[in-house]
Protein backbone atom coordinates (compact mmCIF):
# COMPACT_ATOMS: atom_id res chain seq x y z
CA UNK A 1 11.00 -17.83 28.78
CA UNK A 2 8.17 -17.39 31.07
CA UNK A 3 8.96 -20.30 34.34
CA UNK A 4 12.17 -22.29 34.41
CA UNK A 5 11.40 -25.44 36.69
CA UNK A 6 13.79 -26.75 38.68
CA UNK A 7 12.86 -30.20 40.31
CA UNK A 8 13.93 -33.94 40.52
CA UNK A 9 13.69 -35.48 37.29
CA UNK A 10 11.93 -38.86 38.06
CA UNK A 11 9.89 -41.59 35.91
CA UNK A 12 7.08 -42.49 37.88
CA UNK A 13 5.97 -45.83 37.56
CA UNK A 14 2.60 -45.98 38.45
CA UNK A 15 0.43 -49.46 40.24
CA UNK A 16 -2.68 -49.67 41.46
CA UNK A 17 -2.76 -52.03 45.05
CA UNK A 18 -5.20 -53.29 47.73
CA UNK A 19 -4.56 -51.60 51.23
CA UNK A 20 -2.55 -54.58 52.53
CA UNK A 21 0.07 -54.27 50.46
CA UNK A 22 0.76 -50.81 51.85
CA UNK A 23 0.45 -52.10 55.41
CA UNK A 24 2.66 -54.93 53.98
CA UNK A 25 5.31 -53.02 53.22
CA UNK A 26 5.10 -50.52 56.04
CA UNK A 27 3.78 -47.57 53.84
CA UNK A 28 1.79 -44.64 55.00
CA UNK A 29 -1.39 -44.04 52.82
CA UNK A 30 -0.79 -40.70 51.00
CA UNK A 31 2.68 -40.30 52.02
CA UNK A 32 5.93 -40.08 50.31
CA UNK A 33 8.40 -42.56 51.08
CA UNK A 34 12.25 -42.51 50.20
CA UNK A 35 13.64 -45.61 49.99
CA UNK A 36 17.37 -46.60 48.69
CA UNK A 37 17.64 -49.21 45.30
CA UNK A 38 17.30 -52.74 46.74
CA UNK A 39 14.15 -51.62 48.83
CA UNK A 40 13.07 -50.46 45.62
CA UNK A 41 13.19 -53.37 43.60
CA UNK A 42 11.90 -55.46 46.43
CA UNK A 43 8.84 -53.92 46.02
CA UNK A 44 8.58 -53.19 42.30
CA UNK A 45 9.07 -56.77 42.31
CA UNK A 46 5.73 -57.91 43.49
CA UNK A 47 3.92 -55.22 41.38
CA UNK A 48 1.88 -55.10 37.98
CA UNK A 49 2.66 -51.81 36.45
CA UNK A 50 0.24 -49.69 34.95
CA UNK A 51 1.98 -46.81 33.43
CA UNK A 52 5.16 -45.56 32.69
CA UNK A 53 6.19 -41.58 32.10
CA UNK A 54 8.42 -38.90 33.02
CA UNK A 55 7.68 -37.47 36.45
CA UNK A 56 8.93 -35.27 39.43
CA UNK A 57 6.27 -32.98 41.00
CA UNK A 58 7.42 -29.91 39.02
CA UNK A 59 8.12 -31.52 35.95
CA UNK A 60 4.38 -32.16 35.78
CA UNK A 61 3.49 -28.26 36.84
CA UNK A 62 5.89 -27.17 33.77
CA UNK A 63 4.08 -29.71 31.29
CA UNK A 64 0.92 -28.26 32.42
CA UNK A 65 2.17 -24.68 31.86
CA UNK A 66 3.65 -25.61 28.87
CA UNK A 67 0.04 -27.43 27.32
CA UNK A 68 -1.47 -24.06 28.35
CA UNK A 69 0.41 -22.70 25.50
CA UNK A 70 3.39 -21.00 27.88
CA UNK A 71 6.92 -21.30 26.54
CA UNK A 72 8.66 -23.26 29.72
CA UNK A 73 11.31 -24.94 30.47
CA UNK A 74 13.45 -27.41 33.13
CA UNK A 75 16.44 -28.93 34.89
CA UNK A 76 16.42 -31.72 36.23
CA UNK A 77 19.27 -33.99 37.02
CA UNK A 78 19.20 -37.74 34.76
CA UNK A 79 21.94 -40.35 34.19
CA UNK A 80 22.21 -41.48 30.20
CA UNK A 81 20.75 -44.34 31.06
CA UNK A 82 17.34 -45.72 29.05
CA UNK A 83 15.54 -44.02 31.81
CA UNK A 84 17.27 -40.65 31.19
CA UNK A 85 17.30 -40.72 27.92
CA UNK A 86 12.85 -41.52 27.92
CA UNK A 87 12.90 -38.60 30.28
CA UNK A 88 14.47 -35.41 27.74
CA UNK A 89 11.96 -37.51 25.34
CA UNK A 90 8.75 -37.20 27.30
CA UNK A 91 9.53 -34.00 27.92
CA UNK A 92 10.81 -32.52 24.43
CA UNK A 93 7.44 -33.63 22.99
CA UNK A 94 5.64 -31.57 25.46
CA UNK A 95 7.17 -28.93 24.26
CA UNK A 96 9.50 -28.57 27.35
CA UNK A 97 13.06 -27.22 26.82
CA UNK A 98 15.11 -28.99 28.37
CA UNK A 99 18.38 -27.80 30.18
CA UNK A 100 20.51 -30.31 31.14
CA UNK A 101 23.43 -32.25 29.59
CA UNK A 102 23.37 -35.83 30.34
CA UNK A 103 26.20 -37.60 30.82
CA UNK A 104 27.05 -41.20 32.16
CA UNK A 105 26.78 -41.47 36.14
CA UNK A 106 27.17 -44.61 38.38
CA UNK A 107 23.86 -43.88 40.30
CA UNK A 108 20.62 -44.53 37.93
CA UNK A 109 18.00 -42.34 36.58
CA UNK A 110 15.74 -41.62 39.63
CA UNK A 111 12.07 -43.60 39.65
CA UNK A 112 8.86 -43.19 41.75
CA UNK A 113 6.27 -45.70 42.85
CA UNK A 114 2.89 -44.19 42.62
CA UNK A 115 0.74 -46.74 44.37
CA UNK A 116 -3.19 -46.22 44.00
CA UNK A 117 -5.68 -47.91 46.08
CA UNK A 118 -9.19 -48.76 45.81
CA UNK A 119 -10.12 -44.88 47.58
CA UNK A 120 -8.07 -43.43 44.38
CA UNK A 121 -5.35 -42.30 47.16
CA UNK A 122 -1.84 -42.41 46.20
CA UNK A 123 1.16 -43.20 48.19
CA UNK A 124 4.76 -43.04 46.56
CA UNK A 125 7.69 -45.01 47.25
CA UNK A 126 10.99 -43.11 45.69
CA UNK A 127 14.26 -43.69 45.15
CA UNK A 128 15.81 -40.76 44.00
CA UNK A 129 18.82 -41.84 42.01
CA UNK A 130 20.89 -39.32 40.08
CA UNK A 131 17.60 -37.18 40.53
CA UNK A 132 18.53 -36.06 44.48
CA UNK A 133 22.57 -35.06 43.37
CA UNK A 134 21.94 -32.16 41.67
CA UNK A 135 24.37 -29.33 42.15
CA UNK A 136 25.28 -25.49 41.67
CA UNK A 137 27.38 -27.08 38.28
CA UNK A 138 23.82 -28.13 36.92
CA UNK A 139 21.97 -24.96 37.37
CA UNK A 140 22.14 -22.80 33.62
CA UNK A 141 22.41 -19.80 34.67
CA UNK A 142 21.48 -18.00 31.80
CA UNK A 143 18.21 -20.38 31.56
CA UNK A 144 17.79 -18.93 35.06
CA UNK A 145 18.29 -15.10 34.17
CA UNK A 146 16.14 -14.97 31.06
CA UNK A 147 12.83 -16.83 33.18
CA UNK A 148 10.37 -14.42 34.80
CA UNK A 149 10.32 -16.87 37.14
CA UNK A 150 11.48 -20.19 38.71
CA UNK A 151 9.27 -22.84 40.20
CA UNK A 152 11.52 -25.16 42.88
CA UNK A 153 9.88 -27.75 44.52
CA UNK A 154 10.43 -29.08 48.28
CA UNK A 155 11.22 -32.67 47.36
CA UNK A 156 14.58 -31.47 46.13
CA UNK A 157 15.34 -29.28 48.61
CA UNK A 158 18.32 -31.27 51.09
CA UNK A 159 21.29 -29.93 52.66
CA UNK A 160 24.99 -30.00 50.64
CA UNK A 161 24.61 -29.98 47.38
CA UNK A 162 20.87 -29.83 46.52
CA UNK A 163 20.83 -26.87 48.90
CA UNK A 164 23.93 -25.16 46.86
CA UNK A 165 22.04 -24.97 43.70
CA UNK A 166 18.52 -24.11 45.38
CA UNK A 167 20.84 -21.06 46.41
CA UNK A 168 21.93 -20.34 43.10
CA UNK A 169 19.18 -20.24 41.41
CA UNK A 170 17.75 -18.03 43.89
CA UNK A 171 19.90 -15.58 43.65
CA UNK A 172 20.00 -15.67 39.85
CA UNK A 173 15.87 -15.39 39.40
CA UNK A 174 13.76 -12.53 38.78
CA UNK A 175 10.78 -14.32 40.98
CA UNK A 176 10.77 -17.30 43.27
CA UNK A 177 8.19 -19.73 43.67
CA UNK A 178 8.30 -23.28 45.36
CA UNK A 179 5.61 -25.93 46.28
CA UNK A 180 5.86 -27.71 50.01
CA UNK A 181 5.80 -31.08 48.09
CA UNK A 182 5.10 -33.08 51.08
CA UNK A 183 4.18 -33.06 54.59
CA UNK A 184 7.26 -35.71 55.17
CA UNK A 185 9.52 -33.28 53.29
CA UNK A 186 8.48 -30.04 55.85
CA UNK A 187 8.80 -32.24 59.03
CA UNK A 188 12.36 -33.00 57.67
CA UNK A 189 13.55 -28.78 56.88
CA UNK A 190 11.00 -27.37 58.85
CA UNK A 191 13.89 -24.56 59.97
CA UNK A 192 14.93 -24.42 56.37
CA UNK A 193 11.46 -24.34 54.61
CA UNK A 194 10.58 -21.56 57.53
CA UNK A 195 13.84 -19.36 56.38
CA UNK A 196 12.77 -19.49 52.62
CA UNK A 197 8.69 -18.96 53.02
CA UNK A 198 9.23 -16.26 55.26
CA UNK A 199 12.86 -14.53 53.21
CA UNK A 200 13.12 -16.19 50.04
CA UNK A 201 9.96 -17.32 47.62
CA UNK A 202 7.74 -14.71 45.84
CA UNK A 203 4.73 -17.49 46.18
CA UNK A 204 4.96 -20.53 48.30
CA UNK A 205 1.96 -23.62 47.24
CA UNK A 206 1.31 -26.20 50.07
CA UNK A 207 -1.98 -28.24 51.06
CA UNK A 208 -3.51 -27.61 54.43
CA UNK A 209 -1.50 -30.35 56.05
CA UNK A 210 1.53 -28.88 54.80
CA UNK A 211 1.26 -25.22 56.02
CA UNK A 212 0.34 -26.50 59.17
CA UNK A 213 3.20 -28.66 60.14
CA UNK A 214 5.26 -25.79 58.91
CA UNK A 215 4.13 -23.32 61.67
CA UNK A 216 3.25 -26.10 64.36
CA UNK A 217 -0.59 -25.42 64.70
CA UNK A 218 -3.68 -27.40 64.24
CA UNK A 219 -5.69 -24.34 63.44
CA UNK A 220 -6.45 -22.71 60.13
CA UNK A 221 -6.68 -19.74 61.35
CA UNK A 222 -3.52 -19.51 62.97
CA UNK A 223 -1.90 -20.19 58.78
CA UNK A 224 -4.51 -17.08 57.86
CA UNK A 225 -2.21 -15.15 60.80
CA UNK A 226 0.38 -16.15 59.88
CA UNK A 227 -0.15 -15.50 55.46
CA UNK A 228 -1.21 -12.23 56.15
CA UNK A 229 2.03 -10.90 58.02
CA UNK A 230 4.28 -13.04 55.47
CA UNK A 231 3.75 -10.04 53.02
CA UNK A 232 4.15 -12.78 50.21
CA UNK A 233 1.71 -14.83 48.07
CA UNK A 234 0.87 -18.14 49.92
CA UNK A 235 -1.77 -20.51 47.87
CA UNK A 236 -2.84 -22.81 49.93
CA UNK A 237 -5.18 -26.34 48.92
CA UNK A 238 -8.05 -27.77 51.15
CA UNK A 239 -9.41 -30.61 49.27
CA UNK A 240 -13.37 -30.54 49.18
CA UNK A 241 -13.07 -26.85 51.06
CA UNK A 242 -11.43 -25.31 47.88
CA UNK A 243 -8.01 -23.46 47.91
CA UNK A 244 -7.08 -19.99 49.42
CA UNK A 245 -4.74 -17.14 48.46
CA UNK A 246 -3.22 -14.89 51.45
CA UNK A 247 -1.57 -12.12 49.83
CA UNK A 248 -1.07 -9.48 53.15
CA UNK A 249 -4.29 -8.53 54.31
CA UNK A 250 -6.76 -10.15 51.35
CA UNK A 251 -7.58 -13.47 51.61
CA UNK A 252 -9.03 -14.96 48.61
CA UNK A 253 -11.09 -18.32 48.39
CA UNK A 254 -12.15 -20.60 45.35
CA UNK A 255 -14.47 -23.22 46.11
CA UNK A 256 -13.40 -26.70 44.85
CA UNK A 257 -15.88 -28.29 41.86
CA UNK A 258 -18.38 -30.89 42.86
CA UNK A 259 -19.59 -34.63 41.79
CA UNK A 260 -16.28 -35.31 40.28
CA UNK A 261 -15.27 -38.91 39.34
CA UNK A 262 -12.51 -39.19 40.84
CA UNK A 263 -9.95 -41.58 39.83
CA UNK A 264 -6.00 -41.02 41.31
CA UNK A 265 -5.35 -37.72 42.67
CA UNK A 266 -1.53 -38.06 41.54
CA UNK A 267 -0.42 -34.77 40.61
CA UNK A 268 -4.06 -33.17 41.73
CA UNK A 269 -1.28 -30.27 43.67
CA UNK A 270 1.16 -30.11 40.20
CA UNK A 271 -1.67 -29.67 38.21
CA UNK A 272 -3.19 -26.98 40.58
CA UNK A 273 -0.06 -24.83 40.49
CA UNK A 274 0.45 -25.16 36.78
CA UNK A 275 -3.15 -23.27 36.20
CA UNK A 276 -2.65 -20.85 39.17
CA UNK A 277 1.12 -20.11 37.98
CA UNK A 278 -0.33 -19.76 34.40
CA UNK A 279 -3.05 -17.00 35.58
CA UNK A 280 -0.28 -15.21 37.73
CA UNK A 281 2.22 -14.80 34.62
CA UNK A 282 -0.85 -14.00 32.08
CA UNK A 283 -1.93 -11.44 34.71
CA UNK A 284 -5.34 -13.07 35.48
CA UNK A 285 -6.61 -11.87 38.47
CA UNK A 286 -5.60 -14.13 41.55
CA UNK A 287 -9.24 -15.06 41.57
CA UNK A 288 -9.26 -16.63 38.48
CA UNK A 289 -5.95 -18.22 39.21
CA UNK A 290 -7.32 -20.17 41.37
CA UNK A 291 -10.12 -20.75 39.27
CA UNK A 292 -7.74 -22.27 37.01
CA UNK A 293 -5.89 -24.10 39.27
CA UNK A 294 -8.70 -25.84 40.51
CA UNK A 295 -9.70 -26.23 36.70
CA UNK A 296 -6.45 -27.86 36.01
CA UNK A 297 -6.37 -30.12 39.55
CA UNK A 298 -10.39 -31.42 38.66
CA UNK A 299 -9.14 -33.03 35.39
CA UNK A 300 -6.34 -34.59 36.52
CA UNK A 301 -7.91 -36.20 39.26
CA UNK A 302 -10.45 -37.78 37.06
CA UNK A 303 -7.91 -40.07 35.33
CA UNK A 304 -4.86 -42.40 35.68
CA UNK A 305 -1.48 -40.15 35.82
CA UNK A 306 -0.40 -37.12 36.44
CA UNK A 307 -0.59 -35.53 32.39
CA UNK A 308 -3.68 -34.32 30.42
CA UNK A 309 -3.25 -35.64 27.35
């Protein structure tokens, strides 16, 4: 098995809204929002939806991965519940293994709101479910052992138990990597996300915004600094300036593609790691890693969704 993704298995639902109803409901444009089940439904409620398919930010890198002809695989945590059981589904038929036993669970299948406005922004409202209770128990380990590498992703990261099998799995891999997710998410661990960039990942993703919250500075150059004494891979994403590998003392830049018609830029970062994870494991050079990352992230962002096909 090439990558084993571990992430929170969630069907996005996905909406498209006018501004106010963000401001409405007291959501941050581009943000990430975690919200419990009757806040949920409150605002699913007033909402025509557009699309319906098995999500999680990793979930989408390993479907990427897997429709660039890699054999990959996943855990993610799911109640068998209709939701659960469209999940395995969606992700069988992308060729996905899956490896996790479902079994009946009082909390639900875990869903995410992608709203999209008019600018083609998108701002998520989640409620994690059975999605955020993953434990050490749910981690295969031999799925884990027999990866080159795994591929975590900070939305799942949260102390107790989510934390126990982020540990696990650590220990178990051959290589670590792990995207940021979400500037919300590195506010929230910013100790904990510090401890595992700087001792624990192989290859850490994360947009400007991210990387900067993480070491408290408003300057870019301060995150070159800081890449180049990591001793680690860290792929960074600027938007229109193009992405950026520090790997010790070479920084290498990709410029980002032009006149695009952009449409949602849901999953614009999954899709970016899936093409620069699938150079990195077919030994592209990290040049044309990011090439194919920012291949991978221009399609995605011209349609609805965060899956190719």
């Amino acid at each position: 098995m090439k990558i084993l993704g571990i992430g929170n298995a969630i069907i996005d639902v996905i909406c498209k809204v006018e501004d106010n109803f963000l401001s409405k409901n007291s959501l941050t444009k581009s943000t990430m929002k975690l919200v419990d089940e009757l806040e949920f439904k409150k605002i699913l409620s007033n909402l025509k939806i557009e699309e319906t398919i098995a999500g999680g930010s990793v979930a989408n890198s390993i479907v990427g991965l897997s429709q660039l002809g890699n054999e990959v695989s996943f855990i993610g945590k799911v109640n068998k519940d209709d939701l659960g059981e469209k999940y395995e589904q969606s992700l069988t038929k992308e060729n996905v293994k899956y490896f996790y036993n479902k079994k009946e669970e009082v909390v639900p299948t875990g869903t995410c709101l992608i709203l999209i406005t008019p600018d083609s922004e998108r701002t998520m409202v989640t409620f994690l479910g059975i999605a955020g209770k993953i434990s050490k128990k749910d981690i295969d380990e031999k799925a884990v052992k027999e990866s080159e590498m795994i591929f975590l992703e900070g939305y799942l990261w949260d102390e107790g138990e989510p934390k126990s099998a982020f540990d696990k799995a650590m220990l178990l891999a051959n290589k670590t990597a792990m995207s940021l997710s979400d500037q919300f998410c590195v506010e929230r661990h910013r100790d904990s996300f510090l401890d595992l960039v700087k001792n624990k990942l192989n290859i850490t993703f994360a947009n400007e915004q991210e990387i900067k919250s993480l070491i408290n500075t408003a300057n870019f150059d301060d995150v070159v600094a800081f890449g180049k004494q990591l001793g680690k891979s860290l792929i960074i994403t600027r938007g229109e300036l193009g992405s950026i590998a520090i790997i010790k003392d070479d920084v290498i830049e990709c410029n980002s593609k032009k006149n695009l018609k952009i449409r949602d830029l849901t999953g614009a970062g999954d899709l970016f790691a899936a093409g620069f994870l699938h150079g990195y494991i077919n030994n592209y050079t990290i040049k044309e890693s990011l090439e194919k990352g920012t291949e991978m992230s221009s399609k995605i962002i011209q349609k609805i969704g965060a899956r190719l096909d």
